[in-house]
C-alpha atoms as a PDB file:
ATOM      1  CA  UNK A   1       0.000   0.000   0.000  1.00  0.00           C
ATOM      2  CA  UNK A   2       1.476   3.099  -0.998  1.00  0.00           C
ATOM      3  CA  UNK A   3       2.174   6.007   1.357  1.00  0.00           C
ATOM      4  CA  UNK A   4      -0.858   8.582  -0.238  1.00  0.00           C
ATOM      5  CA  UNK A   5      -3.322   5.408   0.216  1.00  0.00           C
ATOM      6  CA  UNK A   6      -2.264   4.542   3.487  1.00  0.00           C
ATOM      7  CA  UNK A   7      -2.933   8.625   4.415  1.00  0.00           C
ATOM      8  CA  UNK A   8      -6.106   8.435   2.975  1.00  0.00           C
ATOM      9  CA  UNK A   9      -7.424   5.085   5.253  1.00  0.00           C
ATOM     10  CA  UNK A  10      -5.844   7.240   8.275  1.00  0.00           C
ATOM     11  CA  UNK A  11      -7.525  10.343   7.202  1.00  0.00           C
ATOM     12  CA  UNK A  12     -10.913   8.656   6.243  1.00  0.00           C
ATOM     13  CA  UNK A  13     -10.480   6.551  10.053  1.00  0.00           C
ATOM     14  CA  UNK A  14      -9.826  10.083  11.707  1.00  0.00           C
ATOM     15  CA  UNK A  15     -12.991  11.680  10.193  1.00  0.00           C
ATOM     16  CA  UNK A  16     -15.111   8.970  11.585  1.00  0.00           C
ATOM     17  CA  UNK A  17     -14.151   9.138  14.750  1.00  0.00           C
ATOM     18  CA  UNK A  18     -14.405  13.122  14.753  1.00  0.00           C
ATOM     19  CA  UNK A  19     -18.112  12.163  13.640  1.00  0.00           C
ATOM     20  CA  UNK A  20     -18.859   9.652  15.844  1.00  0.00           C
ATOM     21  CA  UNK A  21     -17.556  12.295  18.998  1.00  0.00           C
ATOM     22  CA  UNK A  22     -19.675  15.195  17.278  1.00  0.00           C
ATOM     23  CA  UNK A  23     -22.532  12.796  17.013  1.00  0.00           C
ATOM     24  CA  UNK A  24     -22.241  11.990  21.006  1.00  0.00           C
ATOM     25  CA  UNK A  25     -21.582  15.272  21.955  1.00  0.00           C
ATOM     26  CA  UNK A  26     -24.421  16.516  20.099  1.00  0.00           C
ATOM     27  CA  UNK A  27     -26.772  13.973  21.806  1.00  0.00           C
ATOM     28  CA  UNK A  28     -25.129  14.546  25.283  1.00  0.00           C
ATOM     29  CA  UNK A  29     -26.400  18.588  24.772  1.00  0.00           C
ATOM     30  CA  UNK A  30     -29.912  17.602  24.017  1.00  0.00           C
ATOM     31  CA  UNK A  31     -30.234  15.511  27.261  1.00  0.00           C
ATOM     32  CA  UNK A  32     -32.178  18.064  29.304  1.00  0.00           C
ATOM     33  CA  UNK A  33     -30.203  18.697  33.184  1.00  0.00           C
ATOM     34  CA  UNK A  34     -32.669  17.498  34.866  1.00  0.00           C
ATOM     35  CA  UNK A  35     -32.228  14.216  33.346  1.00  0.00           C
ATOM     36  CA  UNK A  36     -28.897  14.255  33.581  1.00  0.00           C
ATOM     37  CA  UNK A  37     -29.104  15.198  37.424  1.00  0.00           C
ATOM     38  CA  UNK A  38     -31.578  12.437  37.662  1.00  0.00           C
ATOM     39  CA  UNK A  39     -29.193  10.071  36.577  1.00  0.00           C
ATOM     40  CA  UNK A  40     -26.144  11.077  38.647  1.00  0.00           C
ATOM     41  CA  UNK A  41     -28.701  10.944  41.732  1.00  0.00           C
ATOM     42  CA  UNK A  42     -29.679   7.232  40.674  1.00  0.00           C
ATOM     43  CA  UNK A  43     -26.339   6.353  39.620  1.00  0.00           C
ATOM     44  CA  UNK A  44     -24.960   7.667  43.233  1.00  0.00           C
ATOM     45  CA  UNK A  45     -27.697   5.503  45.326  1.00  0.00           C
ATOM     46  CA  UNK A  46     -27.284   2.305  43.104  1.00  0.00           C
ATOM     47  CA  UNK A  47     -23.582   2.779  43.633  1.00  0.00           C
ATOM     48  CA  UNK A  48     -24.130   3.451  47.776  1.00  0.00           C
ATOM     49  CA  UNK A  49     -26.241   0.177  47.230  1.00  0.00           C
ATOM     50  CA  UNK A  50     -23.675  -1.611  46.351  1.00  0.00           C
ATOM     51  CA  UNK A  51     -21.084  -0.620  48.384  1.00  0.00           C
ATOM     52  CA  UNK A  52     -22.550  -0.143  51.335  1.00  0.00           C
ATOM     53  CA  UNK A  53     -20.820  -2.781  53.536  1.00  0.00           C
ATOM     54  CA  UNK A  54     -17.487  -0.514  52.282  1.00  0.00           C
ATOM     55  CA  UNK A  55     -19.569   2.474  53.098  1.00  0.00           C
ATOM     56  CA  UNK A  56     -21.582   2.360  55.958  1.00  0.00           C
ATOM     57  CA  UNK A  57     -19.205   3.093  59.571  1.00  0.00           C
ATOM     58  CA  UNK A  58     -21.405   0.688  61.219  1.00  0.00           C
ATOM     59  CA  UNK A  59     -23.485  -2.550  61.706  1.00  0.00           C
ATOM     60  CA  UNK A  60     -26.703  -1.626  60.647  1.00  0.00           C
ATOM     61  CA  UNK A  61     -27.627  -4.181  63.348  1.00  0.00           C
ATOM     62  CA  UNK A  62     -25.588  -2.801  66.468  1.00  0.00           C
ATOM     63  CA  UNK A  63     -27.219  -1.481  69.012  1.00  0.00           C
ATOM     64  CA  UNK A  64     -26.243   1.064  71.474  1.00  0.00           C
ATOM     65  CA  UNK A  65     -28.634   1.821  74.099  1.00  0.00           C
ATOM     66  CA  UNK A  66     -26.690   4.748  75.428  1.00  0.00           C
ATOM     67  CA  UNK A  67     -26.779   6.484  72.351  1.00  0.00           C
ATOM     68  CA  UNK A  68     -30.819   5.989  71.494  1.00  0.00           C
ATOM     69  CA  UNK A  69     -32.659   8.646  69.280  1.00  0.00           C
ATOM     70  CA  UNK A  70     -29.752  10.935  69.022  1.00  0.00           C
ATOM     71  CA  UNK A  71     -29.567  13.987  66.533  1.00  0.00           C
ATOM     72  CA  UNK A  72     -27.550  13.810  63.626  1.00  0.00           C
ATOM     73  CA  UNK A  73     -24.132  14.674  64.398  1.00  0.00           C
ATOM     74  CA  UNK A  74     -23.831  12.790  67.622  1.00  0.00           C
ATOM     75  CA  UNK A  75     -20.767  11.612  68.686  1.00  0.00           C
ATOM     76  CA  UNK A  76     -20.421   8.774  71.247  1.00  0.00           C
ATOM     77  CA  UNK A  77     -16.846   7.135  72.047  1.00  0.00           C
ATOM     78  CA  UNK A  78     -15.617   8.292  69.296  1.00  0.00           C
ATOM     79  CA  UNK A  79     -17.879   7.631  66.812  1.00  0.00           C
ATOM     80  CA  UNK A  80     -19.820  10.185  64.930  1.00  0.00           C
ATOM     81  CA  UNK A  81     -23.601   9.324  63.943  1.00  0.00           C
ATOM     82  CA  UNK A  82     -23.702  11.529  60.906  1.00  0.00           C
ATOM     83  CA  UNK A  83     -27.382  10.981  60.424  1.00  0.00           C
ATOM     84  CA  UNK A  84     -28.488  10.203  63.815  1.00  0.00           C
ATOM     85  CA  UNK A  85     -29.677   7.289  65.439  1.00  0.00           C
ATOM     86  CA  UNK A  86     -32.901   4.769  65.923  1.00  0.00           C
ATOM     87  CA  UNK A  87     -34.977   3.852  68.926  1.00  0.00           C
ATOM     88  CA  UNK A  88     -32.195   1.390  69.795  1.00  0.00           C
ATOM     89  CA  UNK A  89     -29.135   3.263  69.348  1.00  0.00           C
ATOM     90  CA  UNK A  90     -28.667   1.849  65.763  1.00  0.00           C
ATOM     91  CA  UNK A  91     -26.950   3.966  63.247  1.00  0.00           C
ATOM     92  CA  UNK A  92     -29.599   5.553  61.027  1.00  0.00           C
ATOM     93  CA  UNK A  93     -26.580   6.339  57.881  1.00  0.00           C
ATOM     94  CA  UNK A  94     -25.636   2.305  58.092  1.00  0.00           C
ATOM     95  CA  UNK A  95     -29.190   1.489  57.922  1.00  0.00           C
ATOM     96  CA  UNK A  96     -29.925   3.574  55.005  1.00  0.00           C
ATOM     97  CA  UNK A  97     -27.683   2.497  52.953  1.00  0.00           C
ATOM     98  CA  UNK A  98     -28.455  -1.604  53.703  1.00  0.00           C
ATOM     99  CA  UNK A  99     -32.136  -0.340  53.033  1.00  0.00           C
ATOM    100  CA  UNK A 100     -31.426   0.707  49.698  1.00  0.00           C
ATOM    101  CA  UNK A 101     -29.811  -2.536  49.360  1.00  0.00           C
ATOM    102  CA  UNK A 102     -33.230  -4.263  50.099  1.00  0.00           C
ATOM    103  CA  UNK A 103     -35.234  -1.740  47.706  1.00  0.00           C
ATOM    104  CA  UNK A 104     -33.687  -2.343  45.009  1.00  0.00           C
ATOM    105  CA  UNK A 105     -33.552  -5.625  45.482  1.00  0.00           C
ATOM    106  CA  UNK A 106     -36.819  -5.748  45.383  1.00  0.00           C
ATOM    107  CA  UNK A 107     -37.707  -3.839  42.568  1.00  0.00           C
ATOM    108  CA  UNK A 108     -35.354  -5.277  40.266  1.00  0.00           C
ATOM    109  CA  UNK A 109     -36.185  -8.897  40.861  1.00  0.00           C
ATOM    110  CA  UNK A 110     -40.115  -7.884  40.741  1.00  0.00           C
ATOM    111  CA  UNK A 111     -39.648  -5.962  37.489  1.00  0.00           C
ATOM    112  CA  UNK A 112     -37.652  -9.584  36.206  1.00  0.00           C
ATOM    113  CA  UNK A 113     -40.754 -11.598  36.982  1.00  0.00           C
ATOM    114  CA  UNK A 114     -43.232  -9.708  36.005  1.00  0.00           C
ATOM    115  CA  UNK A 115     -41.597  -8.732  32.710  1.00  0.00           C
ATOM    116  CA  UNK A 116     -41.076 -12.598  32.276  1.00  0.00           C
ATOM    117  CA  UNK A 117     -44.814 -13.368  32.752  1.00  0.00           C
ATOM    118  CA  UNK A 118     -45.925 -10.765  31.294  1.00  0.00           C
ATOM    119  CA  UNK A 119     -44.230 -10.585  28.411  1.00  0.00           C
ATOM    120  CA  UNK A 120     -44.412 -14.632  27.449  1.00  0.00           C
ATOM    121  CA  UNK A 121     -47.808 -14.192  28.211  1.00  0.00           C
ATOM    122  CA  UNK A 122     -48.749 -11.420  25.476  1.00  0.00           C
ATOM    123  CA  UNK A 123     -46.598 -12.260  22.565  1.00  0.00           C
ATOM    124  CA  UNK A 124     -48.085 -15.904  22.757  1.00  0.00           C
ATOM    125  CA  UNK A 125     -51.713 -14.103  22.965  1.00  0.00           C
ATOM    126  CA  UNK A 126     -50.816 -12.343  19.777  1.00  0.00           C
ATOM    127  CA  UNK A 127     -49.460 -14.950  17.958  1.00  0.00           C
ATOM    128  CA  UNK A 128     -52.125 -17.806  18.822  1.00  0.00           C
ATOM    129  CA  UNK A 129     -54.678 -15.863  18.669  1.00  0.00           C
ATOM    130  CA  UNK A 130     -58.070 -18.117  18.892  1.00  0.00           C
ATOM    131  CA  UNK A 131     -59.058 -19.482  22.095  1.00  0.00           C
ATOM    132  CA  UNK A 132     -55.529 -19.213  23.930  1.00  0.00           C
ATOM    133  CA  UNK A 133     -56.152 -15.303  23.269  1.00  0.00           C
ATOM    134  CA  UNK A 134     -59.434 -15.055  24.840  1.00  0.00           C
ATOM    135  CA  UNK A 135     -58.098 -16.897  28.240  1.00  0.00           C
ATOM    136  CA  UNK A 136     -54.873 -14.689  28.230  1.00  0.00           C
ATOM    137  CA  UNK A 137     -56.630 -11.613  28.125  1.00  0.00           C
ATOM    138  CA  UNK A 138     -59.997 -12.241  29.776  1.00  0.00           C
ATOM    139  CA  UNK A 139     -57.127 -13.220  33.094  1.00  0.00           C
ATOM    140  CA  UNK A 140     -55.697  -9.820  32.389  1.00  0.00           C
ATOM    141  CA  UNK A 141     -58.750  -7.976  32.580  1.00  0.00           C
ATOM    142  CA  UNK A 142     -59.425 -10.095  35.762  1.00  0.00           C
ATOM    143  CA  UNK A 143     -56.204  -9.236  37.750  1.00  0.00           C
ATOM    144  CA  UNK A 144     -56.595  -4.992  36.302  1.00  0.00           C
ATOM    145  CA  UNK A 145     -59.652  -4.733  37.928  1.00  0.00           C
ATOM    146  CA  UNK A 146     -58.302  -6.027  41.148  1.00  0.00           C
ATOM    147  CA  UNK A 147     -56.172  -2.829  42.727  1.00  0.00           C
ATOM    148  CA  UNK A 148     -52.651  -4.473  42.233  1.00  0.00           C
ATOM    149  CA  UNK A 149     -51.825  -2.891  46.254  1.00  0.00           C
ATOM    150  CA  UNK A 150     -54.942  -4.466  47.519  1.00  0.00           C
ATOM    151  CA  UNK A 151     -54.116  -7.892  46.201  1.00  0.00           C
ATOM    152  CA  UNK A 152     -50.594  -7.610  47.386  1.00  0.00           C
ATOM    153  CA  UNK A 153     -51.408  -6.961  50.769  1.00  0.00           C
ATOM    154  CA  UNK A 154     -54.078 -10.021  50.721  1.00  0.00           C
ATOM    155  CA  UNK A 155     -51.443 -12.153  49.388  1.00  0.00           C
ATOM    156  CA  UNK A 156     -48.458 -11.482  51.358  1.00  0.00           C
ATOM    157  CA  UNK A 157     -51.125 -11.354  54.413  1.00  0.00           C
ATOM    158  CA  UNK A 158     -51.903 -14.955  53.732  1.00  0.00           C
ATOM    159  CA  UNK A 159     -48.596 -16.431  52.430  1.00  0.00           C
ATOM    160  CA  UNK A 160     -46.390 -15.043  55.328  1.00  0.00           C
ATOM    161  CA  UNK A 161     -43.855 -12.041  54.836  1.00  0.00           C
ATOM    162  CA  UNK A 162     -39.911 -12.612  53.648  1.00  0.00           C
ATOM    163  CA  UNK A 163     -37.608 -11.139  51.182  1.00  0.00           C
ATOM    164  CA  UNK A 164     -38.639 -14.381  48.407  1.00  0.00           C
ATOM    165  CA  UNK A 165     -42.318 -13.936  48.838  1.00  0.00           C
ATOM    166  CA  UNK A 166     -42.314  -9.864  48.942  1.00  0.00           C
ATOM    167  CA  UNK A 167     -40.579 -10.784  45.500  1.00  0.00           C
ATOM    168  CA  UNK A 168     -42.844 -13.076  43.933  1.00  0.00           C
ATOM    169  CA  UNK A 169     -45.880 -11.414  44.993  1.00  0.00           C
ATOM    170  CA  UNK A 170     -44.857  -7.659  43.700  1.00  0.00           C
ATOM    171  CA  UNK A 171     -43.865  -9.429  40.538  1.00  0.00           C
ATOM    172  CA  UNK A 172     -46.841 -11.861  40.084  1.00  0.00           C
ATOM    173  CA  UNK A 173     -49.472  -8.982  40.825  1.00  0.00           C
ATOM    174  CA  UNK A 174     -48.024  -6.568  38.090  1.00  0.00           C
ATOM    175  CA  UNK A 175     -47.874  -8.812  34.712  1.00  0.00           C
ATOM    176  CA  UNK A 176     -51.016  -8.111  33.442  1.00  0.00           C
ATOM    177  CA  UNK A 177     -49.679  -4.442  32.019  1.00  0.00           C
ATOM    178  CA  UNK A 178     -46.786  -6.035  30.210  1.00  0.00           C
ATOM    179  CA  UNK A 179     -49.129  -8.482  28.857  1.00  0.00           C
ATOM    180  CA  UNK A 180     -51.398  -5.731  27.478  1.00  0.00           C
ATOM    181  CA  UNK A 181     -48.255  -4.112  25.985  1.00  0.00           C
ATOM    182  CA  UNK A 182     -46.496  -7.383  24.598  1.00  0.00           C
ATOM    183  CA  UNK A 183     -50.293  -8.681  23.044  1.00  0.00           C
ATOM    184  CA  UNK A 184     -50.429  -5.227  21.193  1.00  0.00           C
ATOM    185  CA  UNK A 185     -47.093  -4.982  19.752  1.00  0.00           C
ATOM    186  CA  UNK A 186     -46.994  -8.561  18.953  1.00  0.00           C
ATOM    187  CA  UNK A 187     -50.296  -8.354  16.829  1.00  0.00           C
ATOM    188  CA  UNK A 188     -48.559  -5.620  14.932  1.00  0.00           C
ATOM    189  CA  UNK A 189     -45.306  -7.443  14.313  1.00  0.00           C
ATOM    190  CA  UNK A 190     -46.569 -10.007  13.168  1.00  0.00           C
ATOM    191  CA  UNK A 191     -47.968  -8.933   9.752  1.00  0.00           C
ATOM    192  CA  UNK A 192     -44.632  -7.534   8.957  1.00  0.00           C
ATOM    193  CA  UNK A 193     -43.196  -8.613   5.771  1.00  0.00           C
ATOM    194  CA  UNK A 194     -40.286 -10.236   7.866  1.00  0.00           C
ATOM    195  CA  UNK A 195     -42.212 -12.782  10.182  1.00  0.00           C
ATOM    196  CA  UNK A 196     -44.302 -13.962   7.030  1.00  0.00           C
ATOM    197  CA  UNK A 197     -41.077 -14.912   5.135  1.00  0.00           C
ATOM    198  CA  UNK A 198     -39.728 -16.742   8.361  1.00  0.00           C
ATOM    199  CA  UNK A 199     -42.712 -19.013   8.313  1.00  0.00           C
ATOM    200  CA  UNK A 200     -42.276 -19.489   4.781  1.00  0.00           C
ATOM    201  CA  UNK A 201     -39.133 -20.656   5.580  1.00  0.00           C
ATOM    202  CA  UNK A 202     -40.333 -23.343   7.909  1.00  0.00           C
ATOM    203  CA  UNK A 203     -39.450 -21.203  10.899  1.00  0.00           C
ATOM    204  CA  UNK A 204     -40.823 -22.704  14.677  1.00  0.00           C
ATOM    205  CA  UNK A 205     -43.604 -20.267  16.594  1.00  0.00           C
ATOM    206  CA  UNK A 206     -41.045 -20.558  19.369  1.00  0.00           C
ATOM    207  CA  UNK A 207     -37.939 -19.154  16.874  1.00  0.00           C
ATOM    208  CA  UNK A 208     -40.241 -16.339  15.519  1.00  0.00           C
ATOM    209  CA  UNK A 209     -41.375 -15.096  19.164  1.00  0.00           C
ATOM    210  CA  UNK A 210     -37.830 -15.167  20.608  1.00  0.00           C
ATOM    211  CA  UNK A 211     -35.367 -14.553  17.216  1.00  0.00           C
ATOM    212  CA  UNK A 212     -37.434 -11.809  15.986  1.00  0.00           C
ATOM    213  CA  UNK A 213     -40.424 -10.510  17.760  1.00  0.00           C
ATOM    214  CA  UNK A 214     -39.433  -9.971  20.919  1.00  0.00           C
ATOM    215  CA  UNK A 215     -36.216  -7.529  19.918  1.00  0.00           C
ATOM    216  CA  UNK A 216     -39.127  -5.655  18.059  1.00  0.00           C
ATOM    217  CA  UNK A 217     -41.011  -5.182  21.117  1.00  0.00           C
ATOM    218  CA  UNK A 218     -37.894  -4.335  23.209  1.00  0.00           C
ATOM    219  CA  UNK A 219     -38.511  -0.995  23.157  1.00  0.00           C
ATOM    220  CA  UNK A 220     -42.086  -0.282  24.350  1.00  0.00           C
ATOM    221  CA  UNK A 221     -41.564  -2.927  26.869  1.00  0.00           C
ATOM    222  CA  UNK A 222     -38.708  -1.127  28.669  1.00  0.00           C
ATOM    223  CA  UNK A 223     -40.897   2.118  28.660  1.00  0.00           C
ATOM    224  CA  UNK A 224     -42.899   0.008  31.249  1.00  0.00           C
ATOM    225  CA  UNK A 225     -40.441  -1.684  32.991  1.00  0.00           C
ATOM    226  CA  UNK A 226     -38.741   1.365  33.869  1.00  0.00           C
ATOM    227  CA  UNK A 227     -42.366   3.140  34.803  1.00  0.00           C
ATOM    228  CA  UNK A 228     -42.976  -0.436  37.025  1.00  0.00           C
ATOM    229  CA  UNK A 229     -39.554   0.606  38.679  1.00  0.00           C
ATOM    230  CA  UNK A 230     -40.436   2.940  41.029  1.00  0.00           C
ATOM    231  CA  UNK A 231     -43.874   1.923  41.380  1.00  0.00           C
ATOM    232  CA  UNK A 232     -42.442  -1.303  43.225  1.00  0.00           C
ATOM    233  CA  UNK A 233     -40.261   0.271  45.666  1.00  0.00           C
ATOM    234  CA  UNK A 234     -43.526   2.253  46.573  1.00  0.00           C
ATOM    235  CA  UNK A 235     -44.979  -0.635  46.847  1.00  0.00           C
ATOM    236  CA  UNK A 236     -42.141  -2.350  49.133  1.00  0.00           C
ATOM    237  CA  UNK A 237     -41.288   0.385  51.056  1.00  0.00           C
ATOM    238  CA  UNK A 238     -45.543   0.588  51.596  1.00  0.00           C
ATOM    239  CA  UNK A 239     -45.885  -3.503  52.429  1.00  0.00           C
ATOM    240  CA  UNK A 240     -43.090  -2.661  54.840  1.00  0.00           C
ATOM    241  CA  UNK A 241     -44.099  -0.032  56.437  1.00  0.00           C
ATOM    242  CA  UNK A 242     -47.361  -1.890  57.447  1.00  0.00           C
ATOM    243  CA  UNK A 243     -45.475  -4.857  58.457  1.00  0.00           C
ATOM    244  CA  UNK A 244     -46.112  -7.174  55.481  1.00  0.00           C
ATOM    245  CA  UNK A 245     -42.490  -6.679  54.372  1.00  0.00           C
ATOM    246  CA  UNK A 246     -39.069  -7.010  55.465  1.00  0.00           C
ATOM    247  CA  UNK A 247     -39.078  -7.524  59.001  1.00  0.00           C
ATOM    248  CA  UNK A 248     -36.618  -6.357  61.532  1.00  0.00           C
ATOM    249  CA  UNK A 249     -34.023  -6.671  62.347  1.00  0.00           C
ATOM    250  CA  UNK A 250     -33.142  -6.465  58.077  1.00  0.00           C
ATOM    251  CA  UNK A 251     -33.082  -2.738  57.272  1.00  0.00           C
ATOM    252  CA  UNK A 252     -35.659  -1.353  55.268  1.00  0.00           C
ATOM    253  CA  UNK A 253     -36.957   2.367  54.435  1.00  0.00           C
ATOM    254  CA  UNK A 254     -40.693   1.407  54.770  1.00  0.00           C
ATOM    255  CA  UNK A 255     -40.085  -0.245  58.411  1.00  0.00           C
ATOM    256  CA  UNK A 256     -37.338   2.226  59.514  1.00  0.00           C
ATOM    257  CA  UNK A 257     -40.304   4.678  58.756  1.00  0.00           C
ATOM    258  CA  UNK A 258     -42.632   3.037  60.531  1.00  0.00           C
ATOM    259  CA  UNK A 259     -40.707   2.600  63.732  1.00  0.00           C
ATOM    260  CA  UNK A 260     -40.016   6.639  63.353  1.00  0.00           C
ATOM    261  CA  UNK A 261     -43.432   7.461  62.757  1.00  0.00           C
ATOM    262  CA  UNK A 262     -43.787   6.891  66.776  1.00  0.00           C
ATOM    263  CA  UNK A 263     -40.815   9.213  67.853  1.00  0.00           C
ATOM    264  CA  UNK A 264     -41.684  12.302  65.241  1.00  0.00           C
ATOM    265  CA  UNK A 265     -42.184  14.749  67.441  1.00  0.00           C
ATOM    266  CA  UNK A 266     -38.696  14.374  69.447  1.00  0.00           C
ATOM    267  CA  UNK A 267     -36.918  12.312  66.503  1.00  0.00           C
ATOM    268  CA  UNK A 268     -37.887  13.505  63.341  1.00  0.00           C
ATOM    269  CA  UNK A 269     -34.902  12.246  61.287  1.00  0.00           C
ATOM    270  CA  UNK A 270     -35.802   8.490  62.207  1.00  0.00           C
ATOM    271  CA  UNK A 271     -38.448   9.224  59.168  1.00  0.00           C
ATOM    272  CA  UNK A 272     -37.217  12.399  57.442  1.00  0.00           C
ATOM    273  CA  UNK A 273     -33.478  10.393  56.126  1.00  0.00           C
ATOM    274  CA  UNK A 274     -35.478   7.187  55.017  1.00  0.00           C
ATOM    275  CA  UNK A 275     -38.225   9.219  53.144  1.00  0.00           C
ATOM    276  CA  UNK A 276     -35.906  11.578  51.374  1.00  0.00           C
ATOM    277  CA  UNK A 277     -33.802   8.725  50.207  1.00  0.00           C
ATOM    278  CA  UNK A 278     -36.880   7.065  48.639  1.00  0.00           C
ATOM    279  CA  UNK A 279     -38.301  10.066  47.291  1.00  0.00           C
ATOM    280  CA  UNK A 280     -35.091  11.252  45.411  1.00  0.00           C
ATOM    281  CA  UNK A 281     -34.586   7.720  44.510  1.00  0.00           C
ATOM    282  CA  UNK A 282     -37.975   7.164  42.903  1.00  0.00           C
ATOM    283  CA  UNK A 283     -38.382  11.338  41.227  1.00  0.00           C
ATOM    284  CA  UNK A 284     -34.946  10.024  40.045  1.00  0.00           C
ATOM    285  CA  UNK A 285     -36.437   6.510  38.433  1.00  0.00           C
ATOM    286  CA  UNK A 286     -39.438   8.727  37.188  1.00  0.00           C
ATOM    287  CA  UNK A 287     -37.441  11.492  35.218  1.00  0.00           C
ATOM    288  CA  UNK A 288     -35.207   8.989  33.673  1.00  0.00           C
ATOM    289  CA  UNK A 289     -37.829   6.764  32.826  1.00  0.00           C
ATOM    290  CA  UNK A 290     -39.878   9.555  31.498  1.00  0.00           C
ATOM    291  CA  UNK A 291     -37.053  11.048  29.028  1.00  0.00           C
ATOM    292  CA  UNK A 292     -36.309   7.239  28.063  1.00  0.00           C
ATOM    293  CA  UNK A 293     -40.246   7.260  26.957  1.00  0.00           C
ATOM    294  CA  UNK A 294     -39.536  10.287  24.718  1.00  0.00           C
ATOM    295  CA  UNK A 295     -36.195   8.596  22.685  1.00  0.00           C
ATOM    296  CA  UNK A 296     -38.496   5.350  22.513  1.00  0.00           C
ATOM    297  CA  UNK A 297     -42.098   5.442  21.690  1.00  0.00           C
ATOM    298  CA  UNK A 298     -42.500   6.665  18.487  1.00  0.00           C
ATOM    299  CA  UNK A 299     -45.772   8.619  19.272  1.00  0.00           C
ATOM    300  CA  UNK A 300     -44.173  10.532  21.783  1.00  0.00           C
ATOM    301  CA  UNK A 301     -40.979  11.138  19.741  1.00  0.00           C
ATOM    302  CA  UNK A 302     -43.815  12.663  16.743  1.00  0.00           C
ATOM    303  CA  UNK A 303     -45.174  14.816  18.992  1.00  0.00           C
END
């Protein structure tokens, strides 16, 4: 390869990359701040999450009955309670930060199964059709018309509380709206050009759902997963607060609140540091989920 062709490839290599950079740059300045403080708040609890057995100064456990319901700031031998401290002496920062933990938790592994149901649910609706349609949906309408908080709190009420079955039943209570979703856009993917031609070509119903209409679906059903988000740490940090939850000693914002709720008047911050962190954490999930809504569903993007 000569030396002008070989500065050419270089030259052509260099100009894509300048492109690709103006291209991400560009995109990066139409991200409004507010999304982009969203996502630095989100980011910075997931990562507190995560960490927080590196994080936290204490067992969120410990208790230290000289030190009960104490102001943030305290300091007692030497050790600094930056947000305060529980009815037990327990530090409220530690127990935070393992609550978040248990939130998300939650909410992702709720979101997993419900998305699972819900989804295998509607795209075999849509592509059945007949009478496997008519049981699918008629079920859906069932479990809509059912408030989803009403039947979690009978069903954890009867099957016991724990971690497992806070999971299953937040997940198994919430499918029916990813079912409504996945049934729609199935029943329009599957009178595209592309899905004919694979059954033509003596493709499985099995092949066709998974190979190629479920990336086609990807994106509406990620608008809801990410809207189902926050609902079900409302709904944890809710089932926890009345005592269907997580139960103690395991930290969790809905039972640390609930266990504040009977100091308020001379320990405030028992409730106030539990229910900021949830509220910034799901306004957070919202405005991010909201802007993803905008970049994804073409209806919104044409308006």
């Amino acid at each position: 390869m000569s030396w002008s062709t070989r500065a050419s490839v270089l030259s052509d290599k260099e100009t894509s990359v300048n492109a690709r950079a103006l291209s991400l740059r560009l995109r990066l300045n139409r991200v409004p701040v507010a999304v982009i403080l969203a996502g630095i708040v989100l980011t910075v609890i997931v990562l507190l999450a995560i960490f927080a057995p590196f994080v936290t100064p204490l067992d969120p456990n410990k208790q230290t009955l000289l030190a009960r319901l104490k102001p943030p700031g305290f300091t007692y031998r030497g050790i600094t309670y930056w947000l305060g401290t529980d009815d037990l002496g327990r530090d409220l920062l530690s127990r935070t930060l393992y609550g978040a933990r248990i939130s998300l938790s939650v909410a992702v592994l709720s979101v997993v199964v419900s998305t699972v149901v819900g989804v295998a649910l509607g795209m075999i609706a849509g592509w059945f059709r007949g009478f496997t349609e008519t049981v699918i949906m008629r079920l859906v309408d069932i479990m809509m018309s059912i408030p989803a908080v009403l039947l979690a709190v009978l069903t954890v009420a009867v099957l016991g509380p724990g971690f497992l079955k806070l999971v299953l039943v937040l997940g198994l209570t919430r499918w029916p709206r990813y079912t409504r979703v996945a049934y729609g856009q199935t029943l329009q993917v599957a009178n595209l050009p592309f899905i004919k031609a694979s059954e033509l070509a003596g493709a499985g119903a099995s092949r066709i759902l998974f190979h190629h209409v479920l990336p086609n679906i990807a994106g509406p059903i990620l608008i809801v997963a990410t809207a189902e988000f926050g609902l079900m740490i409302l709904m944890e940090a809710g089932l926890s607060f009345l005592g269907l939850g997580i139960q103690p000693p395991a930290a969790s914002w809905g039972s640390i609140m609930s266990v504040g709720r009977q100091y308020l008047e001379r320990a405030w911050w028992i409730v106030a540091v539990p229910g900021a962190a949830l509220f910034l954490l799901v306004f957070s999930v919202n405005i991010v989920g909201d802007w993803l809504r905008d970049h994804l569903d073409p209806r919104s993007r044409s308006r």
